[in-house]
Protein backbone atom coordinates (compact mmCIF):
# COMPACT_ATOMS: atom_id res chain seq x y z
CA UNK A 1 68.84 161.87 70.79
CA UNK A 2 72.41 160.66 69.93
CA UNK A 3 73.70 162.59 73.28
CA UNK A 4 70.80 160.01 74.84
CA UNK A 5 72.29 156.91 73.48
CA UNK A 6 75.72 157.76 73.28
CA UNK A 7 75.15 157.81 77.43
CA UNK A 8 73.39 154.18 77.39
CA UNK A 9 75.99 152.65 75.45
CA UNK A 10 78.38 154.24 77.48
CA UNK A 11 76.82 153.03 80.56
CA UNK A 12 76.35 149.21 79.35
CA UNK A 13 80.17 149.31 78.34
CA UNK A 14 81.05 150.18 82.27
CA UNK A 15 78.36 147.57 83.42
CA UNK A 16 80.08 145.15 81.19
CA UNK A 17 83.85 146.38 82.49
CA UNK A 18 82.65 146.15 86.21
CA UNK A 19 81.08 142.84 85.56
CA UNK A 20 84.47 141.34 84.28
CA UNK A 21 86.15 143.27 86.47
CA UNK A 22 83.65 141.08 89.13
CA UNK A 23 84.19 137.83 87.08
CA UNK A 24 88.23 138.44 87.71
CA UNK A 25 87.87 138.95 91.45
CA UNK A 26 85.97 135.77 91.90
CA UNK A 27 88.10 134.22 89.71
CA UNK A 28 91.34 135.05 91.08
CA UNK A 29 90.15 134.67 94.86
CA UNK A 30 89.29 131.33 93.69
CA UNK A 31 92.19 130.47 92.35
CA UNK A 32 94.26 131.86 95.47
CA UNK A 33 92.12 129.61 97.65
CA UNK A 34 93.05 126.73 95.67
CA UNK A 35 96.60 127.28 95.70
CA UNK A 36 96.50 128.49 99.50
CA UNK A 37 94.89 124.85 100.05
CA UNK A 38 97.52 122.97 97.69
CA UNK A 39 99.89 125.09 99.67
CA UNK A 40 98.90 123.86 102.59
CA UNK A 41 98.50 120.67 101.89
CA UNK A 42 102.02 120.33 101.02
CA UNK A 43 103.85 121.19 103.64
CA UNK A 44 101.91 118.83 105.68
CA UNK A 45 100.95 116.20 103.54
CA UNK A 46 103.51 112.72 104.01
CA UNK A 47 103.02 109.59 101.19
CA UNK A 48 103.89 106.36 102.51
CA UNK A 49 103.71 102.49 100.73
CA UNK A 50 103.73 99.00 101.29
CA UNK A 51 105.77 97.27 100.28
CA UNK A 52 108.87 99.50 101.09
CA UNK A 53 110.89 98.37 97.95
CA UNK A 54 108.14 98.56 95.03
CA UNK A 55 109.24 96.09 91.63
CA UNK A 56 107.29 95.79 88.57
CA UNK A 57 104.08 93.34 88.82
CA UNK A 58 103.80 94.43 92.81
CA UNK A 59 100.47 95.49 94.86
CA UNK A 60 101.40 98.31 96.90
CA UNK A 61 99.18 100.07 99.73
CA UNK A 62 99.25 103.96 99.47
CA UNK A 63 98.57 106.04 103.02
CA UNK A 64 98.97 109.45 102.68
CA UNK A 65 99.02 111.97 105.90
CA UNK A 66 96.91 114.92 105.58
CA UNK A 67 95.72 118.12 107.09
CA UNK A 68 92.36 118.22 109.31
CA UNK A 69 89.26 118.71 107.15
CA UNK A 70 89.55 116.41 103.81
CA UNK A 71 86.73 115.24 103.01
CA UNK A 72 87.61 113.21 100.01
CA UNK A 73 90.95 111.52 97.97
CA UNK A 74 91.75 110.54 94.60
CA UNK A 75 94.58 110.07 92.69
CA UNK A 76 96.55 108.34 89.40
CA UNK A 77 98.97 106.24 88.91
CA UNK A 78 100.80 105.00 86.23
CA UNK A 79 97.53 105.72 84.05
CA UNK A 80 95.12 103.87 86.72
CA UNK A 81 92.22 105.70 89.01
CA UNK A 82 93.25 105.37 92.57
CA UNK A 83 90.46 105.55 95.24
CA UNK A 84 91.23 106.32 98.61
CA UNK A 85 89.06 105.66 101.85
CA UNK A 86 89.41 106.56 105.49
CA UNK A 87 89.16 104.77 108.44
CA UNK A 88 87.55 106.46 111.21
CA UNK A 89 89.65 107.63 114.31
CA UNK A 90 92.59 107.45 111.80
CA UNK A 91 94.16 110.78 110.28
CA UNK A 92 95.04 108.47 107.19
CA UNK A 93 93.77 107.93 103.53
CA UNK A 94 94.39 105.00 101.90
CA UNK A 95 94.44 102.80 98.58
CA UNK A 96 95.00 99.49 96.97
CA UNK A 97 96.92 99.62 93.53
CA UNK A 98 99.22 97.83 91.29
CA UNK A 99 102.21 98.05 89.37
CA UNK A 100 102.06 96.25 85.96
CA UNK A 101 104.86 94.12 85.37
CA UNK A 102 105.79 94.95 82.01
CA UNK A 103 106.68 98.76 83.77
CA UNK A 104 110.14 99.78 83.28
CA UNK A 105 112.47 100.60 86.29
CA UNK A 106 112.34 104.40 86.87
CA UNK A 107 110.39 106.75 89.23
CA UNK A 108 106.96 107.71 88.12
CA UNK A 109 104.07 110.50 89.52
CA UNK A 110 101.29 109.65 92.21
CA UNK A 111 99.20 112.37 91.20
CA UNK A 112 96.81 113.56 94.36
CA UNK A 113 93.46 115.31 93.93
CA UNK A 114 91.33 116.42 96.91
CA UNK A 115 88.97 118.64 98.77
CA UNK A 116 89.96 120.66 101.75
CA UNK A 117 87.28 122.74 103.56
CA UNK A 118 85.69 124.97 100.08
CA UNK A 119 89.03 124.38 98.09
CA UNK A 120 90.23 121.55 95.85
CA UNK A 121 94.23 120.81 95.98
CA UNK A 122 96.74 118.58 94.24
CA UNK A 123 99.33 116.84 95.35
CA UNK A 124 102.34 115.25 93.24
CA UNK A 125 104.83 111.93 95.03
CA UNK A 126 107.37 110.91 92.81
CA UNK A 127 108.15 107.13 93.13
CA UNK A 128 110.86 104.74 92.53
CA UNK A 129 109.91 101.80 91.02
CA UNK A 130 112.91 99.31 91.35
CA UNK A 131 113.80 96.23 88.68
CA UNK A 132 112.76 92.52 89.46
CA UNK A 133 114.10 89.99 87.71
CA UNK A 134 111.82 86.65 87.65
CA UNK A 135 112.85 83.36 86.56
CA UNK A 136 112.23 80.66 83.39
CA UNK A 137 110.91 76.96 83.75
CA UNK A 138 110.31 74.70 81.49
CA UNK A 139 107.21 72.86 81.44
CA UNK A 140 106.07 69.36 79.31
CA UNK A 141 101.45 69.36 78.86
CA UNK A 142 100.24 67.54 76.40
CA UNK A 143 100.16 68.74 73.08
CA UNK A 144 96.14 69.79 73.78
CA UNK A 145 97.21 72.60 75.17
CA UNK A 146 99.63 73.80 73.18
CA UNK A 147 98.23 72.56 69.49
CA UNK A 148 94.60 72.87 70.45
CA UNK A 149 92.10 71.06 67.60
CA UNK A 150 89.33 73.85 65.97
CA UNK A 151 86.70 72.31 68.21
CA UNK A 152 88.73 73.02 71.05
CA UNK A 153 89.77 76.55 69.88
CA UNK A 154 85.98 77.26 69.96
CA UNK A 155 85.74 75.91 73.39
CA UNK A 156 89.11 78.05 74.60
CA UNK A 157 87.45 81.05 72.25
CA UNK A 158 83.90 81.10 74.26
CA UNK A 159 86.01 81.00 77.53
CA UNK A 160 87.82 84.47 76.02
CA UNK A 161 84.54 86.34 75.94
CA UNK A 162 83.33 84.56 79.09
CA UNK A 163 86.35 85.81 80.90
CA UNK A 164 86.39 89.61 79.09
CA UNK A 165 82.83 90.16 80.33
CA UNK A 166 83.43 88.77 84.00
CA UNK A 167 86.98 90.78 84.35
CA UNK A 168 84.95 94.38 82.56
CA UNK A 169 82.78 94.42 85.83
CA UNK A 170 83.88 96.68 88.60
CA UNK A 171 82.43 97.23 91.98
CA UNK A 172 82.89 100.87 92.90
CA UNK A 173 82.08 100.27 96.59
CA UNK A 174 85.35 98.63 98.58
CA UNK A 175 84.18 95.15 99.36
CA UNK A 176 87.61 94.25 100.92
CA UNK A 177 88.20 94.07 104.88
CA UNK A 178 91.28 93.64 106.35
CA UNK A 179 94.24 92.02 105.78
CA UNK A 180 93.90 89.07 102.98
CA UNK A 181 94.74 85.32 104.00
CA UNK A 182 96.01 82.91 102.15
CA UNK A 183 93.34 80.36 100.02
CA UNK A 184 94.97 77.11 101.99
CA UNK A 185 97.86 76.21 104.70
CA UNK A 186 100.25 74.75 102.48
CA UNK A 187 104.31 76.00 100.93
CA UNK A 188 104.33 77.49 97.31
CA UNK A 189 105.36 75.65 94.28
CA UNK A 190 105.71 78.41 91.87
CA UNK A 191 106.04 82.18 92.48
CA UNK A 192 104.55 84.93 90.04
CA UNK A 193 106.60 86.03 87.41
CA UNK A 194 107.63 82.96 85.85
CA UNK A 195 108.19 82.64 82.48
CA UNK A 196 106.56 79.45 80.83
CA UNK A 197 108.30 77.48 78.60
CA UNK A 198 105.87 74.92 77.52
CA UNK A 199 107.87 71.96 75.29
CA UNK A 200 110.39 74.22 74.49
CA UNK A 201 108.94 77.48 73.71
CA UNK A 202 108.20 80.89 75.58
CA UNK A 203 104.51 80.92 75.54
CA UNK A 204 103.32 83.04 78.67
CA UNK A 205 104.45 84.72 81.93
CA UNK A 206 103.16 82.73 85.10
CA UNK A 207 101.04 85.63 86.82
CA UNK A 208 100.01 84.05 89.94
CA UNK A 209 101.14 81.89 92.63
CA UNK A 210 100.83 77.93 93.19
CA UNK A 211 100.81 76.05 96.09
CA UNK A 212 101.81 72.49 96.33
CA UNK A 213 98.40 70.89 97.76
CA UNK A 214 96.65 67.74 96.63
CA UNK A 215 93.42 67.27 95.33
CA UNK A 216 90.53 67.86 97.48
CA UNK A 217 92.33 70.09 99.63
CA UNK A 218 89.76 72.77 101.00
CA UNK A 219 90.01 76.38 99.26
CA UNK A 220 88.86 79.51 100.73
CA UNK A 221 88.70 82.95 99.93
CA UNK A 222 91.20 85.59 100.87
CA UNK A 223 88.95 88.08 101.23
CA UNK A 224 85.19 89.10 101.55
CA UNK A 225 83.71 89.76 97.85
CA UNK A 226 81.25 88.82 95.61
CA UNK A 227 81.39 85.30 93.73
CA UNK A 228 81.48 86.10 89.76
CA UNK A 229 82.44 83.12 88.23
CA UNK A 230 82.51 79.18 89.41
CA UNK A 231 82.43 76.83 86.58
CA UNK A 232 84.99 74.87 84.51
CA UNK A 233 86.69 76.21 81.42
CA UNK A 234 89.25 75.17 78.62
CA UNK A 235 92.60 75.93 80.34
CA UNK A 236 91.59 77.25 84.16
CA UNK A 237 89.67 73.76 84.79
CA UNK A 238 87.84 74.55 87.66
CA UNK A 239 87.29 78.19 87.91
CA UNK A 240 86.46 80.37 90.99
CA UNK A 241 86.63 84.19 90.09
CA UNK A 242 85.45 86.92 93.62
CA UNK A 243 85.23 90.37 93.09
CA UNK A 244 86.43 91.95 96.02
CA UNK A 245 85.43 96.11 94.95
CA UNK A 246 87.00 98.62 93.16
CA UNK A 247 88.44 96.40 90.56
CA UNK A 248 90.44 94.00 92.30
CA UNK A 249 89.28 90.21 92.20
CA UNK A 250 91.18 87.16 93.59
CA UNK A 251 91.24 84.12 90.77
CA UNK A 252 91.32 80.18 91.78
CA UNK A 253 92.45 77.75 89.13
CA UNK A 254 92.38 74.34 88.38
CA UNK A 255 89.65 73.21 91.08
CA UNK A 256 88.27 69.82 91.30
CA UNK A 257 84.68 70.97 93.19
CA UNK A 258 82.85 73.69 93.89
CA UNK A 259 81.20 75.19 97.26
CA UNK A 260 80.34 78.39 95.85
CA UNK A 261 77.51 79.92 93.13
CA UNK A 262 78.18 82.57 91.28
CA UNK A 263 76.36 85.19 92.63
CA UNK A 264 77.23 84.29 96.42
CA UNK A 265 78.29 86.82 98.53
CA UNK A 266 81.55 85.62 100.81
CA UNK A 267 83.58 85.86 103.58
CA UNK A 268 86.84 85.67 104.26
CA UNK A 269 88.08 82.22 105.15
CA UNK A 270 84.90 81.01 103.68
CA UNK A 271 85.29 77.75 101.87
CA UNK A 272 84.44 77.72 98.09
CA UNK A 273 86.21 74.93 96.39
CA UNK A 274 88.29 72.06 96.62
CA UNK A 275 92.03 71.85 94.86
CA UNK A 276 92.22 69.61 91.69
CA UNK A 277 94.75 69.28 88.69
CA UNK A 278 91.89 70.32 85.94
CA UNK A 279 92.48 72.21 83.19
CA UNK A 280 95.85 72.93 81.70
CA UNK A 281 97.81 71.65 84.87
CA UNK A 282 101.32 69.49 85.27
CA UNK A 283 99.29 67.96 88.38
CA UNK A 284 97.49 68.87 91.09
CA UNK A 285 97.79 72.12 92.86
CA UNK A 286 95.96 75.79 93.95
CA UNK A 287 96.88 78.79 91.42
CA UNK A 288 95.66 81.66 93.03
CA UNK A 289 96.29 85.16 90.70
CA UNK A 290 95.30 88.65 91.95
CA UNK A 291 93.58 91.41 88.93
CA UNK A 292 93.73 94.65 89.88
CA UNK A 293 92.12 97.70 87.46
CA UNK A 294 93.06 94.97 84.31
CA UNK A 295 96.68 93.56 85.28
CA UNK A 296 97.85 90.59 87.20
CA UNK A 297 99.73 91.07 90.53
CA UNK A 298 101.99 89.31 92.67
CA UNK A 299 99.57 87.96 95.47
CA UNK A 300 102.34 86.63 98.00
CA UNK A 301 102.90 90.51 98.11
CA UNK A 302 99.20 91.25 98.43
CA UNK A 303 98.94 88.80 101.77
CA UNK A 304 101.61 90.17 103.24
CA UNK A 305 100.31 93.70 103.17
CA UNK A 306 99.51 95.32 106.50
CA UNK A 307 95.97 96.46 105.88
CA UNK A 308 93.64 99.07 107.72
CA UNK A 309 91.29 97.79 110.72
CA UNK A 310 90.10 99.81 112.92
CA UNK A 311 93.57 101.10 114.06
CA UNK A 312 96.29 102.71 112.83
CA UNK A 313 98.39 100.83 110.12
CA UNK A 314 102.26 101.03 110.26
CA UNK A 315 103.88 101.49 107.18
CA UNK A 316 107.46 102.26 106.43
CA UNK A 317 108.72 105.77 106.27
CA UNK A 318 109.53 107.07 102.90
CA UNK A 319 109.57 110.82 103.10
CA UNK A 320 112.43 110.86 101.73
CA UNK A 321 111.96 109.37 98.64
């Protein structure tokens, strides 16, 4: 009897050797497939951005080169989720991010993740960031602004939340198309970047871009996207906030009239407001600003970018970065 289940035991310990034994196997072809496909991804994969030279508070458009059979792209950078997209009859994967401009000057990790045929791989692009140095002006609003009564605090405070719930949306479909146009035909006033100095003291960083029209000047969108916001608040005046997918949105300040609801699905070109000098505003002029994932790009950087169509997209050559 104790022959009998010496034998069984026996025989469940070898079951339970070749079974791990098994479990090992599959493990560790697994794992060889994985690196075989990171492997091979490497030596053919090539990372390429626009703009060439990337500075802190820049847009930049990711294409990376890679092997036949990917069938999906993702990636970080500098603690954001990067989403890529094809274009058909292009060999490319692409991807519209940011670079905060509070980052420091340094090189920094675009981390790749993908799948290749039955095997995931990752793929690591080290970066240089470069150093941009943006200028001071002083600027004289009334005291309003700057010295706000309490009933006006609660005004400015309701905008807050109004603003926090519009920016937490995010589109995970690409709404985008194309290259982005600029919101009127006119020469800038004020580049993003600017340091504020409102009567005499540093009170914000000017994180858009203004163009010198006069009111009633026809605004239109960069971009095709979704219309969240179009109504007037405490220091934006006349507000036009589009969600263009994936959590960028284009932002139109200081409007005079709208042509848009909220809600609206647009085009690009489309018209959706007129130019005005509400709000906290010197005078009359367009501020357009650019969100991305949370933080505020440059958008003269943004229009400039040479965006996918149909064909092929030149970028510059950085391989050896």
């Amino acid at each position: 009897m104790w022959g009998a289940l010496i034998t069984i035991q026996c025989m469940a310990d070898v079951s339970a050797i070749r079974l791990l034994l098994l479990r090992s196997t599959v493990l560790g072809m697994f794992l060889a497939m994985a690196g075989d496909a990171s492997a091979a991804v490497s030596s053919a994969a090539a990372v390429t951005w626009q703009p060439a030279k990337l500075v802190r508070g820049s847009p930049v458009l990711f294409r990376v080169s890679l092997p036949t059979n990917v069938k999906g792209l993702s990636g970080k950078w500098l603690g954001h989720e990067v989403k890529f997209f094809s274009v058909p009859g292009n060999k490319g994967w692409y991807a519209l991010a940011g670079i905060p401009v509070e980052t420091t000057a340094g090189s920094y990790d675009l981390e790749l993740t993908g799948t290749r045929g039955a095997a995931n791989f990752q793929y690591v692009k080290r970066i240089r960031v470069s150093p941009a140095n943006y200028p001071k002006i002083a600027i004289h609003v009334g005291k309003q602004f700057t010295e706000p009564s309490p009933e006006q605090l609660k005004h400015i405070a309701s905008d807050k939340e109004l603003k926090q719930s519009i920016f937490a949306k995010e589109t995970e479909v690409r709404l985008w198309e194309g290259g982005f146009q600029a919101p009127v035909s006119a020469a800038t006033s004020d580049p993003f970047g600017t340091e504020r100095v409102f009567n005499g003291e540093v009170k914000s960083r000017h994180l858009g871009l203004d163009y010198a029209v006069g009111p009633g000047t026809p605004v239109h969108a960069v971009n095709r996207g979704t219309v969240l916001l179009a109504r007037d608040l405490y220091f934006e005046g006349g507000f036009v906030a589009i969600d263009h997918g994936q959590g960028l949105m284009s932002l139109y300040l200081h409007l005079s009239d709208f042509k848009v609801h909220e809600g609206d699905e647009v085009s690009s070109g489309q018209l959706i407001a007129l130019s005005g000098g509400s709000g906290r505003a010197t005078g009359p002029h367009l501020h357009l600003a650019v969100r991305w994932q949370g933080i505020y790009l440059n958008p003269a950087v943004l229009l400039k970018l040479e965006l996918p169509e149909s064909h092929h997209v030149e970028t510059a050559d950085q391989g050896s970065h």
